[in-house]
PDB file of N, CA and C in Angstrom:
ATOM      1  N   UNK A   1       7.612-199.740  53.850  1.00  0.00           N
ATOM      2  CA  UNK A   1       6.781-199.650  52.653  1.00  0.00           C
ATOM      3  C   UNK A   1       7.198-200.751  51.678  1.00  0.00           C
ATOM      4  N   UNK A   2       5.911-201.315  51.456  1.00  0.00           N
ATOM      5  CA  UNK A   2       6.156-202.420  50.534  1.00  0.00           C
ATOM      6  C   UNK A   2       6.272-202.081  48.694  1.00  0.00           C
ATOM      7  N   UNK A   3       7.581-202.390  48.287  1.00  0.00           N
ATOM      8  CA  UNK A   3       7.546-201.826  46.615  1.00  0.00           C
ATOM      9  C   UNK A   3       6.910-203.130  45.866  1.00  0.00           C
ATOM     10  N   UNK A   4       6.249-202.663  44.764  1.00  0.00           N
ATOM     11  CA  UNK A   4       5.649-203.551  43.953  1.00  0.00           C
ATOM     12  C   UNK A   4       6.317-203.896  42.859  1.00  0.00           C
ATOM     13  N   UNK A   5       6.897-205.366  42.857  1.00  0.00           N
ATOM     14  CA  UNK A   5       7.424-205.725  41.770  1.00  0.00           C
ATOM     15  C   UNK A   5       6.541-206.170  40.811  1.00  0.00           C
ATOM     16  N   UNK A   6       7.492-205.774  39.570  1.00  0.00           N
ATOM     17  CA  UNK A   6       6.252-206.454  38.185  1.00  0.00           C
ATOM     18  C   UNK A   6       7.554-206.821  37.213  1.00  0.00           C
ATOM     19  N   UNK A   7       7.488-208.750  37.106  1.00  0.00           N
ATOM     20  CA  UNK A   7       8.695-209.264  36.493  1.00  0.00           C
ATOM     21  C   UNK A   7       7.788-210.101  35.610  1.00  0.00           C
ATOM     22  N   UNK A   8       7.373-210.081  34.194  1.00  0.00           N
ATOM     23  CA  UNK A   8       6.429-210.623  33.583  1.00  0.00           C
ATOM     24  C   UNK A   8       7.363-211.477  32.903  1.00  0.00           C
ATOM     25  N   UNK A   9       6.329-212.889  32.582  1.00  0.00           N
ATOM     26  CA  UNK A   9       7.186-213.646  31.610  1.00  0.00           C
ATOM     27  C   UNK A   9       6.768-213.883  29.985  1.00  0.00           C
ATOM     28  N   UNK A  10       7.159-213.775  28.932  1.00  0.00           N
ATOM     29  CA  UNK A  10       6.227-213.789  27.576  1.00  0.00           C
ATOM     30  C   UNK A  10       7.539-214.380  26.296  1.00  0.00           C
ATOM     31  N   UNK A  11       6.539-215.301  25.912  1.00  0.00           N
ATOM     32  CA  UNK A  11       7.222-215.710  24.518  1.00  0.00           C
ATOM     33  C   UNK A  11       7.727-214.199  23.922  1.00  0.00           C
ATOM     34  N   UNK A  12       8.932-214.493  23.162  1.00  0.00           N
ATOM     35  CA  UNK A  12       9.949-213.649  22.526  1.00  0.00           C
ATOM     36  C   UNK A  12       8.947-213.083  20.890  1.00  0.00           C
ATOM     37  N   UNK A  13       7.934-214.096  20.710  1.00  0.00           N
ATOM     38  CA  UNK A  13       7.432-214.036  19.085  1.00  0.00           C
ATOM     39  C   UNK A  13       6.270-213.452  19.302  1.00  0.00           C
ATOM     40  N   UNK A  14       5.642-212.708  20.767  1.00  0.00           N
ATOM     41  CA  UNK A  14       4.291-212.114  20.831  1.00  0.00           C
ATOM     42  C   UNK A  14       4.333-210.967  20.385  1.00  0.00           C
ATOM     43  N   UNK A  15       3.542-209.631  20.540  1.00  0.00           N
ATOM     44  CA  UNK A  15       3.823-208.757  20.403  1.00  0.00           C
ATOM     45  C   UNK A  15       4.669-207.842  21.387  1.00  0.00           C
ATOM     46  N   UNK A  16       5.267-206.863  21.465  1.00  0.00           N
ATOM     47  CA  UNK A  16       5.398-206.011  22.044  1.00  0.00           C
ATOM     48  C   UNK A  16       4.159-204.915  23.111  1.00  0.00           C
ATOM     49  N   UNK A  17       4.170-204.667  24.204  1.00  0.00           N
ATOM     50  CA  UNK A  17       3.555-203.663  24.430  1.00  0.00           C
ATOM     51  C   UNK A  17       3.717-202.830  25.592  1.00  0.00           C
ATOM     52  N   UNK A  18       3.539-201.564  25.570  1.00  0.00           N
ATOM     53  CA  UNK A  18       3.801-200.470  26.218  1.00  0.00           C
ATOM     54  C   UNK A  18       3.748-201.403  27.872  1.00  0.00           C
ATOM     55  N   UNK A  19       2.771-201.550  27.866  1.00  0.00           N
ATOM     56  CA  UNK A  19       2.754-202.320  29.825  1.00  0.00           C
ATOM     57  C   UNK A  19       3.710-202.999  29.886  1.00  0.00           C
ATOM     58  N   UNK A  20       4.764-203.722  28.924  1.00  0.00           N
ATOM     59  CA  UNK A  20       6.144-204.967  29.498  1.00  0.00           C
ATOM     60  C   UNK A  20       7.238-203.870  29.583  1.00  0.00           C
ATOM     61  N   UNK A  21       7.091-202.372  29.801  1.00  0.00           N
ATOM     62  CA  UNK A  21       8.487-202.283  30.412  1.00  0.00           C
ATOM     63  C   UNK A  21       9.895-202.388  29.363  1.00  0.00           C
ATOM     64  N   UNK A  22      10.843-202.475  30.414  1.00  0.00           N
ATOM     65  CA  UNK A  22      11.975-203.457  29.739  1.00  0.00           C
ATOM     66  C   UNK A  22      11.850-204.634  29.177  1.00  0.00           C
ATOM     67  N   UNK A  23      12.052-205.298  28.426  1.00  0.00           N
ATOM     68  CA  UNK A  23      12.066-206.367  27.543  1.00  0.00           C
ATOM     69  C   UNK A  23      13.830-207.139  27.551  1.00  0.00           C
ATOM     70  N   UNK A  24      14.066-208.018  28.199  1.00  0.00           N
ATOM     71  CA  UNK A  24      15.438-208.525  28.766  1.00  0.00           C
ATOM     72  C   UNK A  24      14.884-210.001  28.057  1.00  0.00           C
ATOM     73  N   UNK A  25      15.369-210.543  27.008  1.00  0.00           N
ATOM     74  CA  UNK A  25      16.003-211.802  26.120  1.00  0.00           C
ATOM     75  C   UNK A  25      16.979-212.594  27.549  1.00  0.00           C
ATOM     76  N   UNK A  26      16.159-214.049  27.730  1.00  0.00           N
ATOM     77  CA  UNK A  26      16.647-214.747  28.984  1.00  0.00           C
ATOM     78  C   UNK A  26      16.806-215.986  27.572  1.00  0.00           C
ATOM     79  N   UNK A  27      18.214-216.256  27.241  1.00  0.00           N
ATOM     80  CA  UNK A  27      18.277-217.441  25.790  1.00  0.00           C
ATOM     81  C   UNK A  27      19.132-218.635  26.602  1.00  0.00           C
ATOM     82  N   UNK A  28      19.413-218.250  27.700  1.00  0.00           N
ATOM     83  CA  UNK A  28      19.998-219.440  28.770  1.00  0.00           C
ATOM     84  C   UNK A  28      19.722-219.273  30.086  1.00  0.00           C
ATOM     85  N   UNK A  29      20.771-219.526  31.068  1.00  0.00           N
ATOM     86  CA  UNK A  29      19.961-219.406  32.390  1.00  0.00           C
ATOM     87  C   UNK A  29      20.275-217.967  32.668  1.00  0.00           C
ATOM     88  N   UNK A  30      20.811-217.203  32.137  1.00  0.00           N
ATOM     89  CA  UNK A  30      20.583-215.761  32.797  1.00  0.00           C
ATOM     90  C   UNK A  30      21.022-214.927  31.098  1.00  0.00           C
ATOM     91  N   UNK A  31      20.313-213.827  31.565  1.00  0.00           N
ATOM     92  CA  UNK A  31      20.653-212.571  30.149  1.00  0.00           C
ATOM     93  C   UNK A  31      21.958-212.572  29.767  1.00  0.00           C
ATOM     94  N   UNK A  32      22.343-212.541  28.675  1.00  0.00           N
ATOM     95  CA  UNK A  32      23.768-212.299  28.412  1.00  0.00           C
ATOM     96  C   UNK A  32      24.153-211.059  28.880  1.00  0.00           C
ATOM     97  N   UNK A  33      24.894-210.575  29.307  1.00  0.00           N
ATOM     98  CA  UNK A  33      25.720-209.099  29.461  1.00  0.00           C
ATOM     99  C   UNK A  33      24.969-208.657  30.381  1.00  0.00           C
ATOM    100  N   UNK A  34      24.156-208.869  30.883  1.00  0.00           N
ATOM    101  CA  UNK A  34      23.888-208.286  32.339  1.00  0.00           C
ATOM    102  C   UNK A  34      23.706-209.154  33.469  1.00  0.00           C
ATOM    103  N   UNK A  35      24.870-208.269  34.570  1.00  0.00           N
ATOM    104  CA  UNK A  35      24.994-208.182  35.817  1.00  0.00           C
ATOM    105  C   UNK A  35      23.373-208.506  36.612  1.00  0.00           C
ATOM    106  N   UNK A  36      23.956-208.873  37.677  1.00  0.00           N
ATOM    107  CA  UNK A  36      22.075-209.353  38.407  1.00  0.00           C
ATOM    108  C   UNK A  36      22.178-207.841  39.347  1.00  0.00           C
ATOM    109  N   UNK A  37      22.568-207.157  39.463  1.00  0.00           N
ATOM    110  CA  UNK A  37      22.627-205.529  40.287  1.00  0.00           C
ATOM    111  C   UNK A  37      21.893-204.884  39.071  1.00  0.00           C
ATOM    112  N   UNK A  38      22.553-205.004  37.760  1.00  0.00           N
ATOM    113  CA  UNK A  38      22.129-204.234  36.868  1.00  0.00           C
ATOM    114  C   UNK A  38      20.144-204.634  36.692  1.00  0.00           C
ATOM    115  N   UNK A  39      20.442-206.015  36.435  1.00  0.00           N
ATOM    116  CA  UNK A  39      19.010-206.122  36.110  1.00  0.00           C
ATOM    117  C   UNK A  39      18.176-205.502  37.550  1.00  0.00           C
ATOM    118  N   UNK A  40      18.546-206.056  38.800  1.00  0.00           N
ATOM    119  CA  UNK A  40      17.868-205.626  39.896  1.00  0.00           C
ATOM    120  C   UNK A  40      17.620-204.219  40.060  1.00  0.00           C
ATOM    121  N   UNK A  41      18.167-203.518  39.365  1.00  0.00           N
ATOM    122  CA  UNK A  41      18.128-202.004  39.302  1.00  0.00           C
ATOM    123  C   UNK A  41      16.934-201.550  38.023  1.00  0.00           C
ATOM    124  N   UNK A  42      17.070-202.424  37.492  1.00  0.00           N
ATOM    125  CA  UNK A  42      15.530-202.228  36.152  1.00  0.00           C
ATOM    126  C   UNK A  42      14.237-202.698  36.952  1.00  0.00           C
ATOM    127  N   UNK A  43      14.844-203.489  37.269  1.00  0.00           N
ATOM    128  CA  UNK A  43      13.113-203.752  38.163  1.00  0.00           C
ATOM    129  C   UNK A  43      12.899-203.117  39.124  1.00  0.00           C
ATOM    130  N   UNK A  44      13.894-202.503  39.959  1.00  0.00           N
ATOM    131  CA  UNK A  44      13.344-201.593  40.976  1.00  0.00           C
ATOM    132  C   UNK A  44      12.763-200.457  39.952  1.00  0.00           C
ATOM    133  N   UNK A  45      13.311-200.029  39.247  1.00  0.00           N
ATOM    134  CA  UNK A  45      12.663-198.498  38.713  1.00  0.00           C
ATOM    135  C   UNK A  45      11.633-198.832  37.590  1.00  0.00           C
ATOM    136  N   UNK A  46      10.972-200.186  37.152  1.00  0.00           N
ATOM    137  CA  UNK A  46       9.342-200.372  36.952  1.00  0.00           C
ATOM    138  C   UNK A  46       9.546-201.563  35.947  1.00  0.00           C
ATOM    139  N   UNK A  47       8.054-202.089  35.160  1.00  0.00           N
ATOM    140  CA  UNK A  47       8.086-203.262  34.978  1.00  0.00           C
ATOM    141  C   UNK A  47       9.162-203.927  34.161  1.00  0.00           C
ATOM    142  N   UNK A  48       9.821-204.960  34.401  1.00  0.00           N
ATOM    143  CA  UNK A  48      10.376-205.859  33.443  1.00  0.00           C
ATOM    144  C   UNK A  48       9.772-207.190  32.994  1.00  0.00           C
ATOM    145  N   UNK A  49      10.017-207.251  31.425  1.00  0.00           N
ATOM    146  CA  UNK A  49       9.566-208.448  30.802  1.00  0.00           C
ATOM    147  C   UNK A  49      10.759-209.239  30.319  1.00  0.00           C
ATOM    148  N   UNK A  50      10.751-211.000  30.845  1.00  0.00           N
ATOM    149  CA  UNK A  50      11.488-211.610  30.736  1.00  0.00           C
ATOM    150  C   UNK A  50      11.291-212.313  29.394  1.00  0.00           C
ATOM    151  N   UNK A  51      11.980-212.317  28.127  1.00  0.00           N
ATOM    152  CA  UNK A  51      11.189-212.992  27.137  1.00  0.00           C
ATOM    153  C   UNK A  51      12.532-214.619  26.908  1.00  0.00           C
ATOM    154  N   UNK A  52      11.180-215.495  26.682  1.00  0.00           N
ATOM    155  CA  UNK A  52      11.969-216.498  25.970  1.00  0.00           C
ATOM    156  C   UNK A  52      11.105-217.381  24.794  1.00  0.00           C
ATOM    157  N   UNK A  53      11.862-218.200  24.217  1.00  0.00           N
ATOM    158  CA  UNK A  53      11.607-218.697  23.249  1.00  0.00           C
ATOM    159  C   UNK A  53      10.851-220.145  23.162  1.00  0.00           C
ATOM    160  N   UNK A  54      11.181-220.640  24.295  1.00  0.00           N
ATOM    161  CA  UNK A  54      10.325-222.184  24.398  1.00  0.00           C
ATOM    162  C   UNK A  54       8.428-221.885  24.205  1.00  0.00           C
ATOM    163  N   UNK A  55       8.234-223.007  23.696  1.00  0.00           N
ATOM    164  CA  UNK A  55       6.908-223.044  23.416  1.00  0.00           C
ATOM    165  C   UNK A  55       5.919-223.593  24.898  1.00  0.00           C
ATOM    166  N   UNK A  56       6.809-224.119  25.922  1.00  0.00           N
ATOM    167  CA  UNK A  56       6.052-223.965  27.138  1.00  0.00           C
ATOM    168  C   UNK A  56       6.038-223.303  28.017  1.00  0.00           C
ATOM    169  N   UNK A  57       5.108-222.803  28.481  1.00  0.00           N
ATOM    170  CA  UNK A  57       4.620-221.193  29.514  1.00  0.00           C
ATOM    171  C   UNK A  57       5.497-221.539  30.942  1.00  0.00           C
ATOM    172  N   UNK A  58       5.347-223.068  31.042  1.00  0.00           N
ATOM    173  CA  UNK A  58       5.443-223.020  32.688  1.00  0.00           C
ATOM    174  C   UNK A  58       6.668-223.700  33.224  1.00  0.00           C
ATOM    175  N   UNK A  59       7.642-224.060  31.593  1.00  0.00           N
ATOM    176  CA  UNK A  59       9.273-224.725  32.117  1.00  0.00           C
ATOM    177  C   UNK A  59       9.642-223.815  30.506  1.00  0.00           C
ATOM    178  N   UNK A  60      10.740-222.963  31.555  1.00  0.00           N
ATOM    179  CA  UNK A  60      11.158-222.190  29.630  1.00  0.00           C
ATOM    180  C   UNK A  60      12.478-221.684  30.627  1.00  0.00           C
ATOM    181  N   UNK A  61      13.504-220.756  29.639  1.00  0.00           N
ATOM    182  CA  UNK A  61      14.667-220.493  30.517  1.00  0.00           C
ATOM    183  C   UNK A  61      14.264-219.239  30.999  1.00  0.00           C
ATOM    184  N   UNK A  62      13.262-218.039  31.790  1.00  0.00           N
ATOM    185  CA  UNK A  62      12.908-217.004  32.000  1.00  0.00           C
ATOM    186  C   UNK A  62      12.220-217.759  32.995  1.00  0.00           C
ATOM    187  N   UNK A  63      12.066-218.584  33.780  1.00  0.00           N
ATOM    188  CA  UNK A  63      11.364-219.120  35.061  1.00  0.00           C
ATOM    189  C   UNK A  63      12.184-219.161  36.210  1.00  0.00           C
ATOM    190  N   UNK A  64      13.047-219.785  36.322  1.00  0.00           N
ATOM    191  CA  UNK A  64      14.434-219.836  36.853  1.00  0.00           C
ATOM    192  C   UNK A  64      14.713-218.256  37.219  1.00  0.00           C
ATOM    193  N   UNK A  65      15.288-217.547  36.264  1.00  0.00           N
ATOM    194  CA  UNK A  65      15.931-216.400  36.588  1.00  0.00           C
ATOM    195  C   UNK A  65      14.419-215.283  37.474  1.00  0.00           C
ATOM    196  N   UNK A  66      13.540-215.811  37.028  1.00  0.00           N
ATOM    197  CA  UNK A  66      12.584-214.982  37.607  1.00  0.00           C
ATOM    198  C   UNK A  66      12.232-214.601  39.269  1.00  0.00           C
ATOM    199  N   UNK A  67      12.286-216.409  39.498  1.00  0.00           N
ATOM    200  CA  UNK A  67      11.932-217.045  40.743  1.00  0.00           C
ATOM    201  C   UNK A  67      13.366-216.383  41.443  1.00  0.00           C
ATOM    202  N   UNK A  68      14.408-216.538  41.107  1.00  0.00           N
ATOM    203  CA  UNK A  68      15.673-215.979  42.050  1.00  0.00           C
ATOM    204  C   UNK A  68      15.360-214.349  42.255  1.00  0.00           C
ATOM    205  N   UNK A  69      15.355-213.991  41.118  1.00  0.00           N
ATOM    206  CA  UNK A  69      15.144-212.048  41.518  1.00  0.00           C
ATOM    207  C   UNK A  69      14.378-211.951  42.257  1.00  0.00           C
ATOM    208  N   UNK A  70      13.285-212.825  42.613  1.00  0.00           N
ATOM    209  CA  UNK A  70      11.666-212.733  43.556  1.00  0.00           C
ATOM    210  C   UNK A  70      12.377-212.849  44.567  1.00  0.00           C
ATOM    211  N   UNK A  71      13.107-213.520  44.770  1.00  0.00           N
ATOM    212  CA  UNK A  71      13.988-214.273  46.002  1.00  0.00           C
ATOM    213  C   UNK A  71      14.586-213.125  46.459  1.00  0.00           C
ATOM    214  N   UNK A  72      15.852-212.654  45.786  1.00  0.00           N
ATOM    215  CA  UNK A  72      16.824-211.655  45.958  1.00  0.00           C
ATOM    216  C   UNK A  72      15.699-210.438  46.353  1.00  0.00           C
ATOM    217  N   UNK A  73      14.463-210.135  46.038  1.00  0.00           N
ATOM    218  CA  UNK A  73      14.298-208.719  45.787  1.00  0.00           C
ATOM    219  C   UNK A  73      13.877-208.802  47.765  1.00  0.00           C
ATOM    220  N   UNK A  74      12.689-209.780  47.808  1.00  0.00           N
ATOM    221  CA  UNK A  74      11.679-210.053  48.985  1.00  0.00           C
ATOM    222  C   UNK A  74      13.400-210.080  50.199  1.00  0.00           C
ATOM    223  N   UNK A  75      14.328-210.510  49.794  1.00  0.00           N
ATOM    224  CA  UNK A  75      15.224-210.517  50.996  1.00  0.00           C
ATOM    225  C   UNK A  75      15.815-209.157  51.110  1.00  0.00           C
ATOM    226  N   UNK A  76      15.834-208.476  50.290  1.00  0.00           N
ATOM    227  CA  UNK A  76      16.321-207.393  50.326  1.00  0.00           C
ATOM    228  C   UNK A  76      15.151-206.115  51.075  1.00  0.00           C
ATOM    229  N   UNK A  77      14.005-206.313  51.336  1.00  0.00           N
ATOM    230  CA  UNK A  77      12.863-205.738  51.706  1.00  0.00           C
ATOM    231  C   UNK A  77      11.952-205.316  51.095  1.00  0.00           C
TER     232      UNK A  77
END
């Protein structure tokens, strides 16, 4: 059985809303104070939102960490 991940990415200055889940501040290449088990354990149990601060959508520091968990999760099954 295939689980459905949902790892969204959104500027830090939008609003908030009920559909992003967790809300995890990415201000370098990975969250401060959390473990990648820990985070991998938020996204297994439903959506996480990666927020950062750059003003471009498609090179910001929440791209990087995203693309690896996609990585880590799909190898894991």
């Amino acid at each position: 059985m295939t689980m459905a991940v949902d790892i969204r990415l959104k500027r830090v200055y939008e609003e908030a809303e009920a559909a992003d889940g967790t809300r995890v501040l990415v201000d370098r290449l990975w969250p401060r104070g959390l473990k990648k088990e820990n985070l991998l354990g938020l996204i297994r149990s439903g959506p996480v939102t990666l927020l950062y601060a750059a003003k471009d959508e498609a090179q910001n520091n929440a791209v990087a960490p995203r693309r690896h968990l996609l990585t880590l999760l799909a190898e894991d099954g």
